[in-house]
PDB file of N, CA and C in Angstrom:
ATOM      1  N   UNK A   1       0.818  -1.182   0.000  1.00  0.00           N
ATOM      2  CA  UNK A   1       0.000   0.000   0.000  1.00  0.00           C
ATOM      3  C   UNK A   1       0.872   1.259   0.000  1.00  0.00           C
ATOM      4  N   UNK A   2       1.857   1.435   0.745  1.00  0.00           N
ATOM      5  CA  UNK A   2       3.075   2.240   0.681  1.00  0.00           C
ATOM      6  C   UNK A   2       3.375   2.834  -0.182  1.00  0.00           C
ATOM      7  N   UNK A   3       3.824   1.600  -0.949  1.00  0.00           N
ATOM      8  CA  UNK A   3       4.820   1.836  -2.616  1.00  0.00           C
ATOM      9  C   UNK A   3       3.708   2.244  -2.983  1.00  0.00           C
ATOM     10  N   UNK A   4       2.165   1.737  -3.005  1.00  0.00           N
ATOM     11  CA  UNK A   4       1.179   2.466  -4.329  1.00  0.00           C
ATOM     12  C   UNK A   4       1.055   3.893  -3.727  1.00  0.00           C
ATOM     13  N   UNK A   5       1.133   4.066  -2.900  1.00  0.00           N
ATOM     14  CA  UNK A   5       0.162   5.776  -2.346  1.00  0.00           C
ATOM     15  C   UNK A   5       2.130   6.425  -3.293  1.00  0.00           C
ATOM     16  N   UNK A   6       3.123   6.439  -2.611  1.00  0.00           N
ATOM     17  CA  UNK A   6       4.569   7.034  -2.780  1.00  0.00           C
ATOM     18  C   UNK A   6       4.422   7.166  -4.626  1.00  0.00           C
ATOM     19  N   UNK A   7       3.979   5.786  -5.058  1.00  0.00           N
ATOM     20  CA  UNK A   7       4.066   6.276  -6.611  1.00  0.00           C
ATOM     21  C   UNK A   7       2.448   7.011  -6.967  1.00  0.00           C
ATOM     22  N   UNK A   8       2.303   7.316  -6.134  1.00  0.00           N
ATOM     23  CA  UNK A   8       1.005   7.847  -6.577  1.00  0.00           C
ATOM     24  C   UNK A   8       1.130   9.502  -6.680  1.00  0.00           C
ATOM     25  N   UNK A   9       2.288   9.744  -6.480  1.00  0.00           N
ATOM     26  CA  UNK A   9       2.739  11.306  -6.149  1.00  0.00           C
ATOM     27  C   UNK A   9       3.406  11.955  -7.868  1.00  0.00           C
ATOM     28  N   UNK A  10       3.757  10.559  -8.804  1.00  0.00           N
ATOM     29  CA  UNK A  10       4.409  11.096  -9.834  1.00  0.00           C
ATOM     30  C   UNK A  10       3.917   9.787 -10.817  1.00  0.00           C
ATOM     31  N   UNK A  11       2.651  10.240 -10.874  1.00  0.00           N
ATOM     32  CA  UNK A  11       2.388   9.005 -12.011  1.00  0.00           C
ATOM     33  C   UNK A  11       1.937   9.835 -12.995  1.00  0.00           C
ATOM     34  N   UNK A  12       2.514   9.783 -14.745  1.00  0.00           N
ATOM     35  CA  UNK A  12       2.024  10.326 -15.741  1.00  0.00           C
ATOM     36  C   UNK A  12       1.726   9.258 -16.717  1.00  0.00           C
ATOM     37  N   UNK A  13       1.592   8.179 -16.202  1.00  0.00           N
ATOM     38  CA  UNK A  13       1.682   7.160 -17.287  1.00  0.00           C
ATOM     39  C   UNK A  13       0.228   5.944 -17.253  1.00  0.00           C
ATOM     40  N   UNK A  14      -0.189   6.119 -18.051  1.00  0.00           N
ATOM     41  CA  UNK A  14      -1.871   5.928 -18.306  1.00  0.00           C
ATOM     42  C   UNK A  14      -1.902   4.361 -17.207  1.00  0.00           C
ATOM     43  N   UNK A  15      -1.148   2.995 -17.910  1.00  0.00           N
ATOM     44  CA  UNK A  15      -1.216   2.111 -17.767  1.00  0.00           C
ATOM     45  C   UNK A  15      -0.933   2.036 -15.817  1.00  0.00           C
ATOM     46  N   UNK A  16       0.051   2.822 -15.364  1.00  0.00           N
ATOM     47  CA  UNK A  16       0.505   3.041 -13.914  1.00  0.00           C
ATOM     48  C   UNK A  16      -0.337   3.379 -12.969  1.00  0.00           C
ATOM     49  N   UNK A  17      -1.361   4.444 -13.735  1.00  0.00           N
ATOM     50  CA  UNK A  17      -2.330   5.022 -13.066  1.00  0.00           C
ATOM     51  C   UNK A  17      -3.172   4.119 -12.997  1.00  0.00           C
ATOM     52  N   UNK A  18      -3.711   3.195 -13.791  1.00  0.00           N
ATOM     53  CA  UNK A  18      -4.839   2.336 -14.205  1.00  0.00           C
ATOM     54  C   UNK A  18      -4.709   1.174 -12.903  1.00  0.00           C
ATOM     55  N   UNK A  19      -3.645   0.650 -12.685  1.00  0.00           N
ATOM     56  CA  UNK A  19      -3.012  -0.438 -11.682  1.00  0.00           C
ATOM     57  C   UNK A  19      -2.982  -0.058 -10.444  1.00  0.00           C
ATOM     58  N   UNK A  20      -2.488   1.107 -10.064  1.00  0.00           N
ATOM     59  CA  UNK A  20      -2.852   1.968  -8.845  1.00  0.00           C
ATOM     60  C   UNK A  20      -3.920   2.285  -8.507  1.00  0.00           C
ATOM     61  N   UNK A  21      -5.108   2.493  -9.767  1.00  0.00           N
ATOM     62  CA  UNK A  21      -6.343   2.627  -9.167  1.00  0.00           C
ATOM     63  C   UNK A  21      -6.682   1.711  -9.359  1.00  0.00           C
ATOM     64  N   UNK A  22      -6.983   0.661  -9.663  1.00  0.00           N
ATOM     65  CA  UNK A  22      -7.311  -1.079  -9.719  1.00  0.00           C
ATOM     66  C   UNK A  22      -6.686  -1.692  -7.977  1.00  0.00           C
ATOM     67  N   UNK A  23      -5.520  -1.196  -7.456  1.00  0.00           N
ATOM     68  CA  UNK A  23      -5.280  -1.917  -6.273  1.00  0.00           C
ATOM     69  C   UNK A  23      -5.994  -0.966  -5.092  1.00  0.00           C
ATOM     70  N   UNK A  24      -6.873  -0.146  -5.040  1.00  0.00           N
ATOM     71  CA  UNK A  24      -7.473   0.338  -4.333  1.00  0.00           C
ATOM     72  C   UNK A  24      -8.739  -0.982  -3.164  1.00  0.00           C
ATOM     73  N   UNK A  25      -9.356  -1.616  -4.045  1.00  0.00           N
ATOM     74  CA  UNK A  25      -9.569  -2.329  -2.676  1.00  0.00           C
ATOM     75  C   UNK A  25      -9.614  -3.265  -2.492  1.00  0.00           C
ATOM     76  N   UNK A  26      -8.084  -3.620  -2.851  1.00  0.00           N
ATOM     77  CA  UNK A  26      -7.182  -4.613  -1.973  1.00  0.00           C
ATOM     78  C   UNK A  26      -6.565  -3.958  -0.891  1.00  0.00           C
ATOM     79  N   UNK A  27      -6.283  -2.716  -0.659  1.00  0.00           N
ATOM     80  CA  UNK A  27      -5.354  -1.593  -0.118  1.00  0.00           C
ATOM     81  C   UNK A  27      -6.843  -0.864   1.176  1.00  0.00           C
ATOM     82  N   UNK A  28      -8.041  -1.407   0.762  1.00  0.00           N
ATOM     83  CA  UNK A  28      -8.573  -0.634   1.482  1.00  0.00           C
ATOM     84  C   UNK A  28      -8.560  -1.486   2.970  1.00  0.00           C
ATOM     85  N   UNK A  29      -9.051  -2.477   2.966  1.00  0.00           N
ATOM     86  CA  UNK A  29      -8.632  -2.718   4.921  1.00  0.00           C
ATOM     87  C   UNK A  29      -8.011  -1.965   5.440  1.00  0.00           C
ATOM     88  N   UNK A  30      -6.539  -2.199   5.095  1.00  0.00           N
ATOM     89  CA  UNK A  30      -5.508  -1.415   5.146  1.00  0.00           C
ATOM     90  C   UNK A  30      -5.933   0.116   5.684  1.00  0.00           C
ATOM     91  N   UNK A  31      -6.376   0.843   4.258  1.00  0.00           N
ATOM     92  CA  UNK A  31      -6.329   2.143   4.821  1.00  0.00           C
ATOM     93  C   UNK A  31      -7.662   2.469   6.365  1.00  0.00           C
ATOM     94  N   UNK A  32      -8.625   1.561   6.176  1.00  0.00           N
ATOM     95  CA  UNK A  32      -9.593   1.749   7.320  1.00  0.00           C
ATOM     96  C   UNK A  32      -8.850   1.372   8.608  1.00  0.00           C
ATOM     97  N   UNK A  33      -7.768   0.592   8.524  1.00  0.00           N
ATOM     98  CA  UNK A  33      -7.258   0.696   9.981  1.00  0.00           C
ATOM     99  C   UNK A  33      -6.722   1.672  10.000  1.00  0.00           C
ATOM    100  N   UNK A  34      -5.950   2.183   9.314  1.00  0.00           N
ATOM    101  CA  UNK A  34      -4.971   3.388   9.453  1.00  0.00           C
ATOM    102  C   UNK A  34      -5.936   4.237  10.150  1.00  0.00           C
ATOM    103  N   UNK A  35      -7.113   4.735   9.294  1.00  0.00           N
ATOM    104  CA  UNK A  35      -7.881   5.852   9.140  1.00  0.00           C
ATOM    105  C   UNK A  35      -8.400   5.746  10.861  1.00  0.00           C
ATOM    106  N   UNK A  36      -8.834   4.310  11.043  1.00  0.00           N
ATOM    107  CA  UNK A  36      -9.380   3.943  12.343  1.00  0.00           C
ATOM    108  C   UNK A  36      -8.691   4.464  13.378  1.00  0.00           C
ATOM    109  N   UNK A  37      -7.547   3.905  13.438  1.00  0.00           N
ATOM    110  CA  UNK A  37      -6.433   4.416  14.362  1.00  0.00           C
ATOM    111  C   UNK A  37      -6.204   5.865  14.918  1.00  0.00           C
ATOM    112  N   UNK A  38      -5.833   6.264  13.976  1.00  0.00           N
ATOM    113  CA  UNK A  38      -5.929   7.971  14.039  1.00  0.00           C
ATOM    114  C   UNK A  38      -6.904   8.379  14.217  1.00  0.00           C
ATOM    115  N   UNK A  39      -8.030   7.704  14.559  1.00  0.00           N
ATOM    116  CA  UNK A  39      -9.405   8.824  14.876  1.00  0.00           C
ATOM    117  C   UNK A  39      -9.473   8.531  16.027  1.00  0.00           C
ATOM    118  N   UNK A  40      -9.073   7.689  16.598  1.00  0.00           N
ATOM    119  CA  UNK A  40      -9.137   6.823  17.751  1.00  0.00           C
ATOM    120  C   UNK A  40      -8.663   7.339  18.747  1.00  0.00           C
ATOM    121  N   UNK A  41      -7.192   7.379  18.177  1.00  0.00           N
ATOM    122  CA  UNK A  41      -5.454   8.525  18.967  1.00  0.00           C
ATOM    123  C   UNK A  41      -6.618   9.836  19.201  1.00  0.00           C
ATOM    124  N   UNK A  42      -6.633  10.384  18.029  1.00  0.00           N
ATOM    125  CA  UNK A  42      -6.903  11.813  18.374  1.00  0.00           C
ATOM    126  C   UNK A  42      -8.252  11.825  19.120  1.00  0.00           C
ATOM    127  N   UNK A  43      -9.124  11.238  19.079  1.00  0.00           N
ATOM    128  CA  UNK A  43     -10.146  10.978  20.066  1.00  0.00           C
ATOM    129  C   UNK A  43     -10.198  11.073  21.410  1.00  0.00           C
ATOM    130  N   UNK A  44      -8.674  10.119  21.834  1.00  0.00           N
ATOM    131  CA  UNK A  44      -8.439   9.877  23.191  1.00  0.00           C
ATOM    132  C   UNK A  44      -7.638  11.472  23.281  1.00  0.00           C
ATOM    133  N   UNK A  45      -6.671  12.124  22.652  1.00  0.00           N
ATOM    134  CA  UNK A  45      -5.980  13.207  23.115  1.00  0.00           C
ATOM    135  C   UNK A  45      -6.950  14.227  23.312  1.00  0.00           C
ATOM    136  N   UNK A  46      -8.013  14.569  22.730  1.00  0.00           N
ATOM    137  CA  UNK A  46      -9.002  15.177  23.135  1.00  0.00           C
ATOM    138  C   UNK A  46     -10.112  15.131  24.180  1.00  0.00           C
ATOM    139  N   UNK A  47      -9.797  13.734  24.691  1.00  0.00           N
ATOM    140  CA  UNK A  47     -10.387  13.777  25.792  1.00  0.00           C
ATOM    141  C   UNK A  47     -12.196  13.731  25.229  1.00  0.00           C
ATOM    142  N   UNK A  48     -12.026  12.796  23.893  1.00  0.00           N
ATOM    143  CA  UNK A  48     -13.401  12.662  23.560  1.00  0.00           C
ATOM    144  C   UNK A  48     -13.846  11.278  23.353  1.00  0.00           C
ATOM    145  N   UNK A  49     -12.445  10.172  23.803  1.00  0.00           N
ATOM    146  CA  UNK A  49     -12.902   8.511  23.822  1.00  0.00           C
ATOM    147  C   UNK A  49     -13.650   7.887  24.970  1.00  0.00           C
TER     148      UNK A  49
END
């Protein structure tokens, strides 16, 4: 998921783009924990968990 988001910063190339957006949800679990996490953290630092 890494490598796709990092090349996702300099992609001009049709076929690159096409594969990067094709691995989107395989990549999504992934990003819902991330996303999870961090709402979670900042939840508790706010004193709103």
């Amino acid at each position: 998921m890494l490598k796709d988001r990092n090349e996702t910063s300099h992609v001009y190339n049709e076929d690159t783009a096409r594969r990067l957006y094709d691995s989107i949800p395989a990549n999504y679990p992934e990003i819902r924990r991330t996303y999870e996490g961090i709402r979670d953290r900042a939840a508790k630092l706010s004193g709103k968990a």
